[in-house]
C-alpha atoms as a PDB file:
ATOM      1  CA  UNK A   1     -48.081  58.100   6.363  1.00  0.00           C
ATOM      2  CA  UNK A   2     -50.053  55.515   8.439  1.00  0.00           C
ATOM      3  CA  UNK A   3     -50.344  52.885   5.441  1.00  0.00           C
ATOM      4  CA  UNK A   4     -46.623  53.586   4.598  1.00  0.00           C
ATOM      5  CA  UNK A   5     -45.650  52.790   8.436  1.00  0.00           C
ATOM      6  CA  UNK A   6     -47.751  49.555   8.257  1.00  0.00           C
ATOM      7  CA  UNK A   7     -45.997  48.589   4.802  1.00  0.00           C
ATOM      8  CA  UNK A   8     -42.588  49.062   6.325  1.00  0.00           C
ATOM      9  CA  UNK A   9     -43.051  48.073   9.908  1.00  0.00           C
ATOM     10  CA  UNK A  10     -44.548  44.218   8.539  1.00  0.00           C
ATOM     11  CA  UNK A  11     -42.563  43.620   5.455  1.00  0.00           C
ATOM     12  CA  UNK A  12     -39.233  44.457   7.235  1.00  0.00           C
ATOM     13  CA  UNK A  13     -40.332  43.582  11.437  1.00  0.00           C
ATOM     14  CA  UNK A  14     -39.568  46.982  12.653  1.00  0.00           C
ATOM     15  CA  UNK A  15     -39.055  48.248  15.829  1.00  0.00           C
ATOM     16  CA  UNK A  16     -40.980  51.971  16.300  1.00  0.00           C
ATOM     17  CA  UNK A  17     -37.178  53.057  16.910  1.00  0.00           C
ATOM     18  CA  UNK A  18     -35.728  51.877  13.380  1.00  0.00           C
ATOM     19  CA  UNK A  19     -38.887  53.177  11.854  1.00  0.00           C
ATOM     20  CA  UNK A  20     -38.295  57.194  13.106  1.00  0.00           C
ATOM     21  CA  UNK A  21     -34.584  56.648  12.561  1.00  0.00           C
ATOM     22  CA  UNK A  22     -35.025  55.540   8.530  1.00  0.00           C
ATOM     23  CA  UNK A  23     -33.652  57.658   5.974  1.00  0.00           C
ATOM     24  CA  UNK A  24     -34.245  58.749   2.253  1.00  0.00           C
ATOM     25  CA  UNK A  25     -30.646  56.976   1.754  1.00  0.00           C
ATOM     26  CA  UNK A  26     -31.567  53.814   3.518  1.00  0.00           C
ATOM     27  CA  UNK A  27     -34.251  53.383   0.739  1.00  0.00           C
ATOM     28  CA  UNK A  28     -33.819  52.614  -2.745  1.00  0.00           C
ATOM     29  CA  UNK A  29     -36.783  52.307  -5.627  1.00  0.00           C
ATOM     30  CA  UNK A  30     -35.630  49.154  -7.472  1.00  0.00           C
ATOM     31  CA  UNK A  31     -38.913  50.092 -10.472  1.00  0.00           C
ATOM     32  CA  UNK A  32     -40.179  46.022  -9.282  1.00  0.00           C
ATOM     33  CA  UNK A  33     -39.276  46.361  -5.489  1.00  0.00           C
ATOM     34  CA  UNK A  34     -38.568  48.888  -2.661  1.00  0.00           C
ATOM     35  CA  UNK A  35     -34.948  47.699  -1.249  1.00  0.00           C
ATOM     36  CA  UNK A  36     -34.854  48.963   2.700  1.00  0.00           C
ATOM     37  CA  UNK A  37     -31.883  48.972   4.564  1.00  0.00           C
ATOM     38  CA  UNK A  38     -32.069  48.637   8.651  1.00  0.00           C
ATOM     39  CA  UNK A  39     -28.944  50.294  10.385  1.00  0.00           C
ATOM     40  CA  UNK A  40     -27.968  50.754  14.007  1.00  0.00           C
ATOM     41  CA  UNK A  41     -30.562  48.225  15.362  1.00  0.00           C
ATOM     42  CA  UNK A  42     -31.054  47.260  18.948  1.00  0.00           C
ATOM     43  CA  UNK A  43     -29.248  44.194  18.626  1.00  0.00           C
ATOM     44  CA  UNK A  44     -26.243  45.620  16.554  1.00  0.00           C
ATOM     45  CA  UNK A  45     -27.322  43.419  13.006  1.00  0.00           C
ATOM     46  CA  UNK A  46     -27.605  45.655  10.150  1.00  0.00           C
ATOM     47  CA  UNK A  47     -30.489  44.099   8.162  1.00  0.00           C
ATOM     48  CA  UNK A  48     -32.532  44.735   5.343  1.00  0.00           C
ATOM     49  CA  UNK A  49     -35.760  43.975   3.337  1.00  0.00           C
ATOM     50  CA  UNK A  50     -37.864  43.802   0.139  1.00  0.00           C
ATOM     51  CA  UNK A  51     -41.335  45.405  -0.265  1.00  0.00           C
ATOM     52  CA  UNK A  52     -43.119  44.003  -3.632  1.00  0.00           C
ATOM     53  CA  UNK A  53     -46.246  43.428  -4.547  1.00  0.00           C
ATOM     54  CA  UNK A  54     -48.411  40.402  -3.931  1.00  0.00           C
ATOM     55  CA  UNK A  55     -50.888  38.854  -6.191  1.00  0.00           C
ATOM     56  CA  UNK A  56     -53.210  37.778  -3.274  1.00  0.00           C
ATOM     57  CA  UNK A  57     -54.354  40.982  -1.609  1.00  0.00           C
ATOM     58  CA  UNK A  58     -54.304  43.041  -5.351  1.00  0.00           C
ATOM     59  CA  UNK A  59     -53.097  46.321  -3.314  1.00  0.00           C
ATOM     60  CA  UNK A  60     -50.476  48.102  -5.247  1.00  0.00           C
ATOM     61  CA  UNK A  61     -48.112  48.048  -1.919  1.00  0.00           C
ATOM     62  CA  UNK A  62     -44.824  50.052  -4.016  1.00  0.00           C
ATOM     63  CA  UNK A  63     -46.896  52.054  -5.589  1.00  0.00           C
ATOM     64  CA  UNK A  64     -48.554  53.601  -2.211  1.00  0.00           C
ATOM     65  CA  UNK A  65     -45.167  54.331  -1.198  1.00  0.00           C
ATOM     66  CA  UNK A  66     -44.168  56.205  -3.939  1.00  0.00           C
ATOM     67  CA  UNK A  67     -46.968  58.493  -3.638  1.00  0.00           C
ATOM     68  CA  UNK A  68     -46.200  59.159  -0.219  1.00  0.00           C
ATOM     69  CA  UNK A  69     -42.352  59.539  -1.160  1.00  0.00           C
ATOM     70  CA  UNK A  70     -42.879  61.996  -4.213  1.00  0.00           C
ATOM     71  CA  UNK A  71     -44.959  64.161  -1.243  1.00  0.00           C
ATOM     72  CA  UNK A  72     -41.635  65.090   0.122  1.00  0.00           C
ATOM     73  CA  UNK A  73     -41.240  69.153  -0.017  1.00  0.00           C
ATOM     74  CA  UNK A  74     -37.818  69.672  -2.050  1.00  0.00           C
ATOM     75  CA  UNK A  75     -36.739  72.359   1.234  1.00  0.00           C
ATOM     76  CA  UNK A  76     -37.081  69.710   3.473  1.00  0.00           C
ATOM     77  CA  UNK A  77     -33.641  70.211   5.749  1.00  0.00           C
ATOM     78  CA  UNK A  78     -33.265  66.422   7.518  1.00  0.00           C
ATOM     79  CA  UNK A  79     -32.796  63.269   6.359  1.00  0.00           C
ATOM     80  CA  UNK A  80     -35.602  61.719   7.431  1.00  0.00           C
ATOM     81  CA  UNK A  81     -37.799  59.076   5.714  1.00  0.00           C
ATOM     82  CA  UNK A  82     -40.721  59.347   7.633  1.00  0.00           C
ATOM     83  CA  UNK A  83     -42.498  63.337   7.688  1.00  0.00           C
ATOM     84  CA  UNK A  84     -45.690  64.283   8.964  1.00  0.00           C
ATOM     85  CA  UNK A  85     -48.790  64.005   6.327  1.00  0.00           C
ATOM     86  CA  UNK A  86     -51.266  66.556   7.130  1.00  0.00           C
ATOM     87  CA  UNK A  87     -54.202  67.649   4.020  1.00  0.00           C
ATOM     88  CA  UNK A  88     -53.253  65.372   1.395  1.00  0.00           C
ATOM     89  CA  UNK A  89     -49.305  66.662   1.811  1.00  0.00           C
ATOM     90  CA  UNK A  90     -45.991  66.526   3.196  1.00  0.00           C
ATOM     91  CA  UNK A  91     -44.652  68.538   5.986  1.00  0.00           C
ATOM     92  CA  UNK A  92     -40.918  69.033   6.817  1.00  0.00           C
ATOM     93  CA  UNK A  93     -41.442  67.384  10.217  1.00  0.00           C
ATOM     94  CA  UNK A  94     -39.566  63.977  11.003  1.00  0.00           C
ATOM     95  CA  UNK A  95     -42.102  62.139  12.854  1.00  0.00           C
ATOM     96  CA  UNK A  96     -41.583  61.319  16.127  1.00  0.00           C
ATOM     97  CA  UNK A  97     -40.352  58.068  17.887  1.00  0.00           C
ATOM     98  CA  UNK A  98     -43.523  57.842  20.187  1.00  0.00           C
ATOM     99  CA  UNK A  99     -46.103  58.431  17.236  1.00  0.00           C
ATOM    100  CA  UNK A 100     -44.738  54.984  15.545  1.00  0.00           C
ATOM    101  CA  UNK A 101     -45.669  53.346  18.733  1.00  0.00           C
ATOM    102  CA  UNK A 102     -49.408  54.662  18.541  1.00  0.00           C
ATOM    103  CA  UNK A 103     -49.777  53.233  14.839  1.00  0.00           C
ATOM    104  CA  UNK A 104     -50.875  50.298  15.788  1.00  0.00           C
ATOM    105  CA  UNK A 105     -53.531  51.350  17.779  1.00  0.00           C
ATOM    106  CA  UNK A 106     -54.943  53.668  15.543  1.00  0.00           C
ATOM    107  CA  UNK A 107     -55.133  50.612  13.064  1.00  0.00           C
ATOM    108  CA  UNK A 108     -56.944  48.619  15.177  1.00  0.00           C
ATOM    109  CA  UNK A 109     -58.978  51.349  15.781  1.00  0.00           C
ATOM    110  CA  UNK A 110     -60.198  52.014  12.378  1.00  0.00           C
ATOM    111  CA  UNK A 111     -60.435  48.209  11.878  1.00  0.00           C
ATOM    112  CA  UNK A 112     -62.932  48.285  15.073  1.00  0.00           C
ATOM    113  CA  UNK A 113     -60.604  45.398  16.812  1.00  0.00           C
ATOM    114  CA  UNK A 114     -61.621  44.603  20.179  1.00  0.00           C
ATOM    115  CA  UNK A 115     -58.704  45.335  22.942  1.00  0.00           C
ATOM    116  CA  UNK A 116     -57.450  47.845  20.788  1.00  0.00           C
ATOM    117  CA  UNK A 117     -54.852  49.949  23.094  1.00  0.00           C
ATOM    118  CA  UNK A 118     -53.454  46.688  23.732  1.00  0.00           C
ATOM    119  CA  UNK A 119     -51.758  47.117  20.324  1.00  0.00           C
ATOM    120  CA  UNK A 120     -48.295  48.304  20.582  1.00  0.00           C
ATOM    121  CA  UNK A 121     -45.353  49.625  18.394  1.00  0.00           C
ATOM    122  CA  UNK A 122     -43.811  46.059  18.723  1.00  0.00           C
ATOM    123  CA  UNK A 123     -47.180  44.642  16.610  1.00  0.00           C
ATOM    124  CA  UNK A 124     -45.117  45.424  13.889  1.00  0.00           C
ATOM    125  CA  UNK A 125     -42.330  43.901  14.588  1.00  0.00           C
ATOM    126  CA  UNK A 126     -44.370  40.469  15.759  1.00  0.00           C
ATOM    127  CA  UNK A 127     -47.510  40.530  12.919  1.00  0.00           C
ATOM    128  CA  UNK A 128     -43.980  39.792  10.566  1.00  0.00           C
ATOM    129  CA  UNK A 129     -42.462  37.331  12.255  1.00  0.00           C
ATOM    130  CA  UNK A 130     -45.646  35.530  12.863  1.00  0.00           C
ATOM    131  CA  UNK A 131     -46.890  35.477   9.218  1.00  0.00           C
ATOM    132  CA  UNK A 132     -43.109  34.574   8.345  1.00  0.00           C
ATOM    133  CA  UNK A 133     -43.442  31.362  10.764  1.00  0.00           C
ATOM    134  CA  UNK A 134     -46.859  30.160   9.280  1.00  0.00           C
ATOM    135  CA  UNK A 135     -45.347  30.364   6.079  1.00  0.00           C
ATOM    136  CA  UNK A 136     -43.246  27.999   6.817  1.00  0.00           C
ATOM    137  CA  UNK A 137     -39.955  29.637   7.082  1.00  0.00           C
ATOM    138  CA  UNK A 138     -36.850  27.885   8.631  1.00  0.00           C
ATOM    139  CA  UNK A 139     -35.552  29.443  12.121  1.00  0.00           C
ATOM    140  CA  UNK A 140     -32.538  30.824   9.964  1.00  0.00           C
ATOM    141  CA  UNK A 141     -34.977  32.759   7.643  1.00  0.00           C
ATOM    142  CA  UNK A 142     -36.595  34.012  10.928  1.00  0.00           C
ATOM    143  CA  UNK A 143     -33.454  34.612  12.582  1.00  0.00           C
ATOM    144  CA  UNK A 144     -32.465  37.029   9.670  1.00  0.00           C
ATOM    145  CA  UNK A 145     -35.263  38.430   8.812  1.00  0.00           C
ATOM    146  CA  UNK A 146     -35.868  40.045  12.361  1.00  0.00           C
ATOM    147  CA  UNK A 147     -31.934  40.077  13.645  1.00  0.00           C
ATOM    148  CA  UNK A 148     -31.955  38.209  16.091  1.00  0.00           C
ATOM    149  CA  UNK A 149     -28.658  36.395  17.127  1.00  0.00           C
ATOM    150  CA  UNK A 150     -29.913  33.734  19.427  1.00  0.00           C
ATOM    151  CA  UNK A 151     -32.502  31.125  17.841  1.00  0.00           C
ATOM    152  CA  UNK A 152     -34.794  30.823  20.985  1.00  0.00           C
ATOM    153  CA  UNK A 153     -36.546  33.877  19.490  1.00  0.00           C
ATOM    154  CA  UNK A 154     -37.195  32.369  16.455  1.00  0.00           C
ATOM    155  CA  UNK A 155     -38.270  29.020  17.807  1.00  0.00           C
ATOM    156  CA  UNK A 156     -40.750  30.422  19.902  1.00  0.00           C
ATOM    157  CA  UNK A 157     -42.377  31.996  16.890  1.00  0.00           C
ATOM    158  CA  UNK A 158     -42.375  28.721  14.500  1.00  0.00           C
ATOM    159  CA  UNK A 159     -43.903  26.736  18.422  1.00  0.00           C
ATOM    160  CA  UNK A 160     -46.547  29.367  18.069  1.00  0.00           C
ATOM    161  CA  UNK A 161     -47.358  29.398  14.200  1.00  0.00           C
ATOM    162  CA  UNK A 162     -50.867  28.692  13.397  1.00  0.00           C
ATOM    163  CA  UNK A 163     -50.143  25.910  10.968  1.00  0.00           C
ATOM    164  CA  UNK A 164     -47.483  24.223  13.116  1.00  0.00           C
ATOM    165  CA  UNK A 165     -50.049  24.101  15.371  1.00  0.00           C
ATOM    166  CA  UNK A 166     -52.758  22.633  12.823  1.00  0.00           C
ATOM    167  CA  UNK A 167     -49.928  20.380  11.650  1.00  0.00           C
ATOM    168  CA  UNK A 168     -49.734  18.991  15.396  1.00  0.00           C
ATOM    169  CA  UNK A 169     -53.219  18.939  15.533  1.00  0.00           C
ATOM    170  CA  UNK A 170     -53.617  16.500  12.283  1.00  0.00           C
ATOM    171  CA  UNK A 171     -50.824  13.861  13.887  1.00  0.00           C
ATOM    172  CA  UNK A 172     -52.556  13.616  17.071  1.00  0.00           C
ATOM    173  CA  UNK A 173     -55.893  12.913  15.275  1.00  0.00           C
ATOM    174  CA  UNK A 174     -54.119  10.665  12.732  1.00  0.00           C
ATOM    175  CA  UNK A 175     -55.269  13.282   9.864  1.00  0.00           C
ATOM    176  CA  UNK A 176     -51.969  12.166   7.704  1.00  0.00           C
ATOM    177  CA  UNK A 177     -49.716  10.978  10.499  1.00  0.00           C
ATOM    178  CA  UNK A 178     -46.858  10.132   8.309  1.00  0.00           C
ATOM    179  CA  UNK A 179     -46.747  13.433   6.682  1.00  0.00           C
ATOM    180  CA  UNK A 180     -47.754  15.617   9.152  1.00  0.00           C
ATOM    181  CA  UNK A 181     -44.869  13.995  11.578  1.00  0.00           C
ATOM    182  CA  UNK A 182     -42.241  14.455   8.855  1.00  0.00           C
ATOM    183  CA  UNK A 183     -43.352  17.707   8.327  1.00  0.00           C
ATOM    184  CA  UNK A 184     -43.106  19.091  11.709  1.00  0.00           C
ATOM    185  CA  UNK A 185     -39.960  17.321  12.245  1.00  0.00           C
ATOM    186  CA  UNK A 186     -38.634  19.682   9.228  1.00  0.00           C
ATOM    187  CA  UNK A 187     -40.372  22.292  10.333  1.00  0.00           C
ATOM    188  CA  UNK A 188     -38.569  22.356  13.516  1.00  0.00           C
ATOM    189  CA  UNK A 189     -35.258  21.363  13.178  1.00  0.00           C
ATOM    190  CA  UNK A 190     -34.383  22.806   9.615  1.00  0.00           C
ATOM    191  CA  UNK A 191     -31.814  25.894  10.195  1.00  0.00           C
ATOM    192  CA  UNK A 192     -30.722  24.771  13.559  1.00  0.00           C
ATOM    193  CA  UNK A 193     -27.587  22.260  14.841  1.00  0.00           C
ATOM    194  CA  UNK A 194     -28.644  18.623  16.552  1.00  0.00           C
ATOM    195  CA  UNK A 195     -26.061  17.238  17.982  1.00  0.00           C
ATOM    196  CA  UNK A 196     -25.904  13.121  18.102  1.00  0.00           C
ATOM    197  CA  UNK A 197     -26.968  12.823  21.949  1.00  0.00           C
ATOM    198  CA  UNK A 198     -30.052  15.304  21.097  1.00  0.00           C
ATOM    199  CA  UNK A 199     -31.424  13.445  18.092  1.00  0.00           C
ATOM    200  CA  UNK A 200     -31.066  10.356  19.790  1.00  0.00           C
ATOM    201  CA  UNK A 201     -33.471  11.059  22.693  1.00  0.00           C
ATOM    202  CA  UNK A 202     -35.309  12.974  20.105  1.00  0.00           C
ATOM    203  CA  UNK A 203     -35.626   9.855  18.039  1.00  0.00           C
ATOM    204  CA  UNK A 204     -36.466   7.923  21.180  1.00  0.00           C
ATOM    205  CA  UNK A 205     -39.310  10.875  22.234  1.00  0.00           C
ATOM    206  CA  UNK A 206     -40.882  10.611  18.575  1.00  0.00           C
ATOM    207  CA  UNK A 207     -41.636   7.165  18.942  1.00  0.00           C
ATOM    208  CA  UNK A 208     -42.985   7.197  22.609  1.00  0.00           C
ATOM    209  CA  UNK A 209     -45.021  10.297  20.544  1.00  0.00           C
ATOM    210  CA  UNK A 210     -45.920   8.153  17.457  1.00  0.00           C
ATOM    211  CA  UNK A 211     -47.282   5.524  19.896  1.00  0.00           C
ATOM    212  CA  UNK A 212     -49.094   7.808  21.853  1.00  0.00           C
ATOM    213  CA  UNK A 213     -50.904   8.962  18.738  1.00  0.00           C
ATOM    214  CA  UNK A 214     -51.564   5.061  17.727  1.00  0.00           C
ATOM    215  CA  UNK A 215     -52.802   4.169  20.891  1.00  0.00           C
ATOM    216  CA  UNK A 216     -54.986   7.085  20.393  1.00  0.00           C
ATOM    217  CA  UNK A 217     -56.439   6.815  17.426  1.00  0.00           C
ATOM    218  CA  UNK A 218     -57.214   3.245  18.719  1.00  0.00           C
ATOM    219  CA  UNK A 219     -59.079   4.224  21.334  1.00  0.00           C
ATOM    220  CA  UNK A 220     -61.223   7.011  19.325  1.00  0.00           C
ATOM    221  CA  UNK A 221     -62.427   4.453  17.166  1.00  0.00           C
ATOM    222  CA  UNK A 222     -63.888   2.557  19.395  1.00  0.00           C
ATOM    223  CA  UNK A 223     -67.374   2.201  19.701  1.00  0.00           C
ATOM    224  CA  UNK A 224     -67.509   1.107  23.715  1.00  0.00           C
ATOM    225  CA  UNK A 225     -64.934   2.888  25.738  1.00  0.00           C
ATOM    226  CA  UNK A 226     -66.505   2.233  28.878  1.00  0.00           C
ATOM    227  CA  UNK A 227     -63.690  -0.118  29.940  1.00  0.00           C
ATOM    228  CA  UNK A 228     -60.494   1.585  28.451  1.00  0.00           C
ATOM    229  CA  UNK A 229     -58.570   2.444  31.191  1.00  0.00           C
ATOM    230  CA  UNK A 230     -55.519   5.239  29.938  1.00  0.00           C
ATOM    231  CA  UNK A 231     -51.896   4.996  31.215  1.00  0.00           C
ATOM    232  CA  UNK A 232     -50.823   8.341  31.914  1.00  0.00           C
ATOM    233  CA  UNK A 233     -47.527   7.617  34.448  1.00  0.00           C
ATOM    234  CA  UNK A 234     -45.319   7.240  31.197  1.00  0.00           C
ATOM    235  CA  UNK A 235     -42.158   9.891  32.724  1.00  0.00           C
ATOM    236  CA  UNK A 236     -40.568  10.011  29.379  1.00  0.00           C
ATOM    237  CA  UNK A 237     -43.898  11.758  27.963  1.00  0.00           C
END
């Protein structure tokens, strides 16, 4: 049940609440893909999601869910997807709101992970977006993926990505300026509106960026910096 939890709760960003209130009807087996529908969320945005299987970690992700699904005892009375797993079987117990929040935990756990009862039923829901952002996804994708109606949410997720990060990291230290600028610019701004007043002192911020990074590389390639004196009162930075 654990594994099945961990399948859902990252391919589809799930709160521990959507999780314990999933039915059999909310999922449908597809024979390539597991098609998962997400009602009566916390923001009001029916959603849904795709579990398939990925060439890179050569786990069998549908296929682990069907096991657990064909489990189900035939006199189960409830709707519920998620039923306790006890000795290799099925009960007719829905499981529990609070034991989705535990999950984590017990992952982390088993994985020996330092911290572990920091790890909370909203790992889930965040492990998703995250790997979403440093895939590259636009703040639309993110936005729909995980429901959320504002775009500050999703921002803050692409700010935080790993390779946004790296990709800031290779303009300041001129590791393919050109591209890496162009690419965060994308990065950033693709799914959301600019209006003309914004991408103007956007434009304007770039290049007081672009020259930073010149000025910069300038000075790390010098072999005597014992008389380069740094302006740093620059308010626009």
């Amino acid at each position: 049940m654990i594994k099945v939890a961990l399948i859902f709760g990252v391919a589809g960003a799930c709160r521990g609440k959507e999780l314990h209130q999933l039915t059999i009807c909310d999922v449908t087996d597809m024979d390539h893909a597991l098609l998962v529908n997400v009602r009566n969320t916390k923001n009001n945005v029916d959603r849904n999601f795709i579990i398939n299987n990925s060439n890179k970690n050569g786990i069998d992700l549908i296929e682990v869910c069907r096991k657990y699904m064909a489990l189900r005892k035939p006199e189960t009375t409830h709707s519920r997807f998620f039923v306790r797993y006890e000795e290799s079987q099925c009960t007719v117990q829905a499981i529990g709101k609070n034991t989705f929040g535990k999950i984590p935990q017990k992952v982390a756990e088993y994985l020996n992970l330092p911290n572990s009862t920091l790890y909370t039923g909203h790992c889930f829901r965040r492990t998703s977006a995250s790997l979403l952002a440093d895939s590259g996804a636009s703040i639309d994708v993110l936005k729909r993926h995980g429901g959320w109606k504002s775009a500050s949410v999703a921002e803050g997720y692409i700010e935080n990505s790993i390779n946004t990060k790296k990709i800031v990291a290779d303009s300041i230290f001129g590791l393919g300026v050109g591209n890496s600028t162009e690419s965060v610019s994308a990065h950033q701004v693709s799914g959301s509106a600019v209006s003309a007043s914004s991408a103007s002192s956007t434009s304007s911020k770039n290049n007081i960026v672009q020259n930073t990074i010149d000025g910069a590389n300038r000075l790390l390639n010098k072999v005597n910096c014992s008389n380069v004196n740094i302006n740093t009162n620059n308010k626009d930075l």
